[in-house]
Protein backbone atom coordinates (compact mmCIF):
# COMPACT_ATOMS: atom_id res chain seq x y z
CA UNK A 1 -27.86 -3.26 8.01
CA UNK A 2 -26.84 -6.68 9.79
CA UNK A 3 -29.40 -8.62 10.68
CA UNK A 4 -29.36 -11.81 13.27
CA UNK A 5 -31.12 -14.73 11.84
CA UNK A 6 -31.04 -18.26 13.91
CA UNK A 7 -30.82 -21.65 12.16
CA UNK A 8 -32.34 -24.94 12.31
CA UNK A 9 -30.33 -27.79 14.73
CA UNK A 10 -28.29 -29.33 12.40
CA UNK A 11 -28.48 -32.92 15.36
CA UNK A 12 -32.20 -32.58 14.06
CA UNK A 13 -32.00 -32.44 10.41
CA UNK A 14 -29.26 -35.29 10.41
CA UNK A 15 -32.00 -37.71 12.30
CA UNK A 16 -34.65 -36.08 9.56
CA UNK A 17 -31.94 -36.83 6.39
CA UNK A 18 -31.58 -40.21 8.21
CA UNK A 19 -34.94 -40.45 7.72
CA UNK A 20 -35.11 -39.83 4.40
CA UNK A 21 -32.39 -42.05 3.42
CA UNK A 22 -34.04 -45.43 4.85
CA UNK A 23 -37.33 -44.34 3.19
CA UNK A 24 -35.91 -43.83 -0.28
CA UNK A 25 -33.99 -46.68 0.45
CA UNK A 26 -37.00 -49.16 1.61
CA UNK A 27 -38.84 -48.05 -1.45
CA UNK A 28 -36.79 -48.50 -4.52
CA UNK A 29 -36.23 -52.14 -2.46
CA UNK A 30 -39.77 -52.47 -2.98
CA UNK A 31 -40.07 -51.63 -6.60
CA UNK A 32 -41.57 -47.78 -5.53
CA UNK A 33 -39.12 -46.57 -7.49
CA UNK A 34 -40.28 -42.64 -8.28
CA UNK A 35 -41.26 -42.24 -4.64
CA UNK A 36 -38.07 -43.82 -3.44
CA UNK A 37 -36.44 -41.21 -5.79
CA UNK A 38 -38.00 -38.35 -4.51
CA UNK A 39 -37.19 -39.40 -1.19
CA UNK A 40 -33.38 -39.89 -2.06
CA UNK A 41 -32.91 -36.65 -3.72
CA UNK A 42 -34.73 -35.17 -0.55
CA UNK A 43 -31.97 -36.49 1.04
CA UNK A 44 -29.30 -35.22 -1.23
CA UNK A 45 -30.88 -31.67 -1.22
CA UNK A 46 -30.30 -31.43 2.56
CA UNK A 47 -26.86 -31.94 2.44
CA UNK A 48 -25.54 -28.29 1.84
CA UNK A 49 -27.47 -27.24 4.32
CA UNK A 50 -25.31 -28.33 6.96
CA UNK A 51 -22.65 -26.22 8.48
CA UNK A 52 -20.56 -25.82 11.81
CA UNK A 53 -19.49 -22.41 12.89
CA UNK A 54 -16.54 -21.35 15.75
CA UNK A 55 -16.74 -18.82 18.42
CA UNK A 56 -15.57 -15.36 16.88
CA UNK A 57 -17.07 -16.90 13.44
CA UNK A 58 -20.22 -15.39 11.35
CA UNK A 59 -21.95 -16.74 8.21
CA UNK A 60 -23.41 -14.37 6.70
CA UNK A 61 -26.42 -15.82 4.15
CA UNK A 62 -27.72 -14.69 0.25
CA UNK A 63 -30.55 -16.45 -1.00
CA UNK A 64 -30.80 -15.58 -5.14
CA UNK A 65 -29.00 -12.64 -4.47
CA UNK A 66 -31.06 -11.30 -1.23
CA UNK A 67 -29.26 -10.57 2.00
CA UNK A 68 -30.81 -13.21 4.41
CA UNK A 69 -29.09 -12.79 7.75
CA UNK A 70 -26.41 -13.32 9.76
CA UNK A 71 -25.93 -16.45 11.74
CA UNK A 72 -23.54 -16.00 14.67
CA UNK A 73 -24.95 -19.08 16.48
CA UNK A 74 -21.79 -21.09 17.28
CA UNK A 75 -22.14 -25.08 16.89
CA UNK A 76 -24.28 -27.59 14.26
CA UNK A 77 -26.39 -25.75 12.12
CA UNK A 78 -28.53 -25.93 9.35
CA UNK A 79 -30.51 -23.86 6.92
CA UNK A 80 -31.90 -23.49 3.18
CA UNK A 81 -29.91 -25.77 0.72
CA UNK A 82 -30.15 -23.06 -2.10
CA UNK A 83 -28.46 -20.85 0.19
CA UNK A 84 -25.34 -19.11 -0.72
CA UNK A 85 -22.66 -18.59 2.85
CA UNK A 86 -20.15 -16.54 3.38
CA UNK A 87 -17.75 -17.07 6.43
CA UNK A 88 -16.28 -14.03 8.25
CA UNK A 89 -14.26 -13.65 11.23
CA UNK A 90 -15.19 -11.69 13.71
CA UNK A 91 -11.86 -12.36 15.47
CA UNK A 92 -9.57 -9.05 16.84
CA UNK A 93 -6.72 -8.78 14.13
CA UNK A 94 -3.87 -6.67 13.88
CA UNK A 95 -1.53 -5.78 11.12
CA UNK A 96 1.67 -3.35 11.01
CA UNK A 97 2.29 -1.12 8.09
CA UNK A 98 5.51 -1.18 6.42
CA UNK A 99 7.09 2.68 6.99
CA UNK A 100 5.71 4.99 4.41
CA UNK A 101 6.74 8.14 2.50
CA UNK A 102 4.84 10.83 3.39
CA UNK A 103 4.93 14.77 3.53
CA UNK A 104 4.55 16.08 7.21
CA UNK A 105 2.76 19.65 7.80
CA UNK A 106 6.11 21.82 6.49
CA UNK A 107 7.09 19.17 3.67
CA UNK A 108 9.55 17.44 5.32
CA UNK A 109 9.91 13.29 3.64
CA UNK A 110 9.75 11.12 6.91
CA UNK A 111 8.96 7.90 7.02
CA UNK A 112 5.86 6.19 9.04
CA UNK A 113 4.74 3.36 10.36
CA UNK A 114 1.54 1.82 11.94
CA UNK A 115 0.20 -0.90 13.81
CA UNK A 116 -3.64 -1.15 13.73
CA UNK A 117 -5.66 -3.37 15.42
CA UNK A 118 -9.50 -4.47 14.28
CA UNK A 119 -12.44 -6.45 14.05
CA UNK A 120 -15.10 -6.73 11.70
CA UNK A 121 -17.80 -5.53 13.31
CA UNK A 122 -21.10 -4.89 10.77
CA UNK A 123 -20.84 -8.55 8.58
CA UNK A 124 -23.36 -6.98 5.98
CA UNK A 125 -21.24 -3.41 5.42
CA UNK A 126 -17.98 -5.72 5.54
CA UNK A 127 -19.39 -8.28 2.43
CA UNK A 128 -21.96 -5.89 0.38
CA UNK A 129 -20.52 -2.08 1.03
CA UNK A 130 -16.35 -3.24 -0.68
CA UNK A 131 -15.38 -5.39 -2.77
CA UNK A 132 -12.61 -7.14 0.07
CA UNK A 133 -12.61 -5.61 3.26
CA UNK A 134 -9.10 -6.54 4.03
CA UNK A 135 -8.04 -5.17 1.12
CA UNK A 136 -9.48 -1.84 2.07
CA UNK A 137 -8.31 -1.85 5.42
CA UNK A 138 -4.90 -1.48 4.38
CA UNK A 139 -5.30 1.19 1.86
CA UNK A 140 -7.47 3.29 3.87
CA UNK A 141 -4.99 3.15 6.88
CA UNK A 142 -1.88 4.16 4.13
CA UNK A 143 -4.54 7.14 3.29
CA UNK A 144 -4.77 8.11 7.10
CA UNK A 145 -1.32 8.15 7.41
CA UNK A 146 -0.96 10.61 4.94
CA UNK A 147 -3.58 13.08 6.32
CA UNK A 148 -2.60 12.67 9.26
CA UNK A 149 1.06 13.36 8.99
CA UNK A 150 0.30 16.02 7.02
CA UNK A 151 -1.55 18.21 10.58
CA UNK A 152 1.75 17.97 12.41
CA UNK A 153 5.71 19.03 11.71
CA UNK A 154 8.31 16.25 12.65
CA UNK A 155 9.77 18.40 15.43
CA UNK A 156 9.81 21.75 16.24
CA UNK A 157 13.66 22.68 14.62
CA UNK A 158 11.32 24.38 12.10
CA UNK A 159 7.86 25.05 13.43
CA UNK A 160 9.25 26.49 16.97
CA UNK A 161 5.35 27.53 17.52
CA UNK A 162 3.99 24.17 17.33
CA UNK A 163 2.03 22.58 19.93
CA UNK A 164 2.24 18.79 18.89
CA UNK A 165 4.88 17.29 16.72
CA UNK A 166 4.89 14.02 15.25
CA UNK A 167 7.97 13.46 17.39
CA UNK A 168 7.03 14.55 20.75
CA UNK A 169 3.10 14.45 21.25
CA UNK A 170 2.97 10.80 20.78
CA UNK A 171 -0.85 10.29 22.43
CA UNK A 172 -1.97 13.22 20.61
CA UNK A 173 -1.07 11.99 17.35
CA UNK A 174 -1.83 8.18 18.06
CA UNK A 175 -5.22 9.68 18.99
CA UNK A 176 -5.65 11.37 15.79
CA UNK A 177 -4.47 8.69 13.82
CA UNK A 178 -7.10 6.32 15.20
CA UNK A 179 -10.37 8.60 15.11
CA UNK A 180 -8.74 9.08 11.17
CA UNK A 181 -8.68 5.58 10.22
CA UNK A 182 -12.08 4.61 12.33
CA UNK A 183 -13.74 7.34 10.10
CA UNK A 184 -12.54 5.65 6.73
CA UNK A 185 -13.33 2.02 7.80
CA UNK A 186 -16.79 2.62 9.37
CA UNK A 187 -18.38 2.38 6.13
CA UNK A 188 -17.38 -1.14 5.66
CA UNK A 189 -18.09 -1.96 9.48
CA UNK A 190 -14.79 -2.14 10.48
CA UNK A 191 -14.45 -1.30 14.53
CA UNK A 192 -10.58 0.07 15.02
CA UNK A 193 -9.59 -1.07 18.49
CA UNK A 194 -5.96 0.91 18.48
CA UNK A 195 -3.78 2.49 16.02
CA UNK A 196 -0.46 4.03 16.98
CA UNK A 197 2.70 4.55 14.82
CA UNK A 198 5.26 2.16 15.50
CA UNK A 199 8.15 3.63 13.05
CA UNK A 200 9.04 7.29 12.89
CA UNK A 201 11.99 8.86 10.99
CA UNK A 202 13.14 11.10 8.66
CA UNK A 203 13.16 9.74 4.99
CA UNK A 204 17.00 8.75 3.60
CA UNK A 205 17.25 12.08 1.44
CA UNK A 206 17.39 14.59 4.13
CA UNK A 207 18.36 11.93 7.45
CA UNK A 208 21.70 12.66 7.33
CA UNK A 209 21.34 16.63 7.03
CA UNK A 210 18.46 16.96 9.79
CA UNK A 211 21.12 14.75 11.93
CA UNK A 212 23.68 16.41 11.66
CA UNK A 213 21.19 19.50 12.73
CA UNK A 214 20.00 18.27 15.52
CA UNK A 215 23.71 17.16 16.62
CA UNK A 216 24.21 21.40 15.94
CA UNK A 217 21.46 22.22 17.86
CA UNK A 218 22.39 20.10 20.83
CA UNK A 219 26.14 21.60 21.31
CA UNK A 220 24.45 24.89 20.98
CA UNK A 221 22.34 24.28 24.13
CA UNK A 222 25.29 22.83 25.35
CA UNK A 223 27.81 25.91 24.92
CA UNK A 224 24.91 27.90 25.99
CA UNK A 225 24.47 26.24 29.21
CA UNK A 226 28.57 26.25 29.51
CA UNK A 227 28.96 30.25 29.15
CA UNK A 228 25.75 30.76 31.30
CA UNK A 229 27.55 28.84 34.47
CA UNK A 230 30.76 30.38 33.25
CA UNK A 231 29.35 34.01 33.00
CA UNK A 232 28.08 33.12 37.26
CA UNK A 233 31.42 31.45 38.19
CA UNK A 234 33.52 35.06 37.12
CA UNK A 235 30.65 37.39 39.07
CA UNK A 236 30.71 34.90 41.80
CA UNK A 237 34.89 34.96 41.94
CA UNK A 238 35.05 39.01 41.43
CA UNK A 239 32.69 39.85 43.95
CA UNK A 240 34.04 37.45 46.57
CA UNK A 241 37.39 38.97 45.63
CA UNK A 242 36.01 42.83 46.07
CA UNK A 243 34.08 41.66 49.33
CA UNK A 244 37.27 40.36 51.17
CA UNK A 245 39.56 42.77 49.97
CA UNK A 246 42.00 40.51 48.39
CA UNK A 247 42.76 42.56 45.65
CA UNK A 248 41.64 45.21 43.95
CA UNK A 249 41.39 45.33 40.07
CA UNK A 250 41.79 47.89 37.43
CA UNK A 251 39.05 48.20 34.86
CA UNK A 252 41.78 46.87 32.56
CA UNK A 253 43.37 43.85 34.36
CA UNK A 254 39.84 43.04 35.60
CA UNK A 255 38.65 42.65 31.90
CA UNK A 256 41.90 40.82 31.69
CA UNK A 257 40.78 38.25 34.20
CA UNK A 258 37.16 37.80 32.94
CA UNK A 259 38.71 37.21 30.00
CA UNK A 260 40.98 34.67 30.96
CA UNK A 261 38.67 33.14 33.62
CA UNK A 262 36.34 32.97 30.61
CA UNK A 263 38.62 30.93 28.30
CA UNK A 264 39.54 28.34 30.92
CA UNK A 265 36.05 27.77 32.07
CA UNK A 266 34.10 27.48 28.56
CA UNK A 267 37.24 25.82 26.71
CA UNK A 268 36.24 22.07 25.65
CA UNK A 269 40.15 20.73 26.27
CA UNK A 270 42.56 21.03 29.10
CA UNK A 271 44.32 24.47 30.06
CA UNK A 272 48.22 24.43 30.12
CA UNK A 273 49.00 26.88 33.26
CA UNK A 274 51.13 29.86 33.28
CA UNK A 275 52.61 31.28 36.36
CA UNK A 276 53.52 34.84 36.50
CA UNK A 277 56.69 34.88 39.01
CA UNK A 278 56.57 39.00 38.52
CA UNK A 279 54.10 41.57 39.16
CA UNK A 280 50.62 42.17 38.26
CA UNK A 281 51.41 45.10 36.09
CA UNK A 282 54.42 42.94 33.84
């Protein structure tokens, strides 16, 4: 597990390397040459101890192979020479994931794509638990994509019964994509602040069909809607017709009428007129 650790001032070990630098100098001009030396390589030894760290910014220290700390202290720091550091940002980053090929729950090919945005979050599961975190973000989040699309159909043309679709219950499945990809990165203490698909569409080898079905399924409604106001406008005109006594139809010329009134109503181009300058019954 992380662990804080706070270093030394690095202000106070440049007056203390100071220090050592006039003494070593002073006694090799004195002819004290192994004790000006020691002094000088003193000196020399403190020098990679010395770093300066940002806001947002962790080092995270190994000394002969064992995990030290963490410093998070921003500023002029120092510590241990023989220490190895490691600097990781602890900055909010964000990536978007070219569209990928996946199978959704009925084995449609649609394409998806993702924006996630994350931190880093543990520094010693980020550096010890993978081999490169960022690295691992991205594949992770391509293997949430694919379990995930794989709970929900594209649309309902072909899963009528479904409750979310990849198309239509946006939140749901931005919801599900995100608790998905936090559970994969959490082992390398990666916090996910927000994942949500940013591309959605059908893959190239079936686009064109499942447009073309969706264009069908549209002028269904459509002519549906048309003969359902068309079916009302003929009562509507019959009854008004038997109320006020205007005329008074034969079961044949009344199916006659419907059927005309029919045509002209639910017919998608113009109607050419015909007058009938002789009876009803010619």
């Amino acid at each position: 597990m992380e662990k804080l650790t706070k270093p030394l001032s690095g202000y106070l070990m440049v007056m203390i390397a100071a220090v050592l630098l006039v003494a070593s100098i002073l006694f090799l001009t004195r002819g004290l040459v192994i004790p000006g030396m020691i002094l000088g390589f003193a000196f020399i030894l403190c020098i990679p101890g010395f770093f300066t760290l940002q806001p947002n910014k962790a080092m995270v220290l190994v000394l002969f192979g064992a995990y030290k700390g963490t410093v998070k202290e921003t500023g002029f720091s120092w510590v241990n020479p023989f220490m190895v550091k490691q600097k990781i940002s602890l900055r909010v980053r964000n990536f978007e994931n070219k569209p990928l090929k996946v199978n959704d729950k009925i084995g449609n090919p649609v394409m998806v794509g993702t924006i996630v945005v994350w931190q880093v979050e543990d520094t010693f599961k980020a550096t010890f638990d993978v081999e490169d975190y960022e690295n691992f973000v991205h594949l992770q989040t391509d293997a949430a994509v694919r379990k995930m699309a794989g709970k929900y159909p594209y649309d309902d043309f072909e899963a009528e019964n479904a409750e979310i679709t990849l198309r239509s219950g946006v939140e749901d499945v931005n919801h599900s994509l995100e608790e998905e990809i936090s559970d994969r990165l959490m082992h390398a203490g990666i916090k996910v602040i927000e994942a949500r698909i940013s591309h959605l569409a059908y893959s190239s080898e079936i686009a064109s069909a499942m447009l073309q079905r969706q264009q069908a399924t549209a002028i269904v409604a459509a002519r549906r809607k048309i003969v359902d106001g068309a079916v009302g406008m003929v009562e509507m005109a019959l009854e008004d017709l038997k109320i006020k006594g205007i005329i008074d139809f034969e079961e044949e010329k009344k199916a006659a009428m419907v059927s005309n009134l029919m045509v002209v109503l639910c017919s998608d181009r113009s109607v050419s007129p015909v007058l009938n300058v002789g009876t009803l019954n010619h």
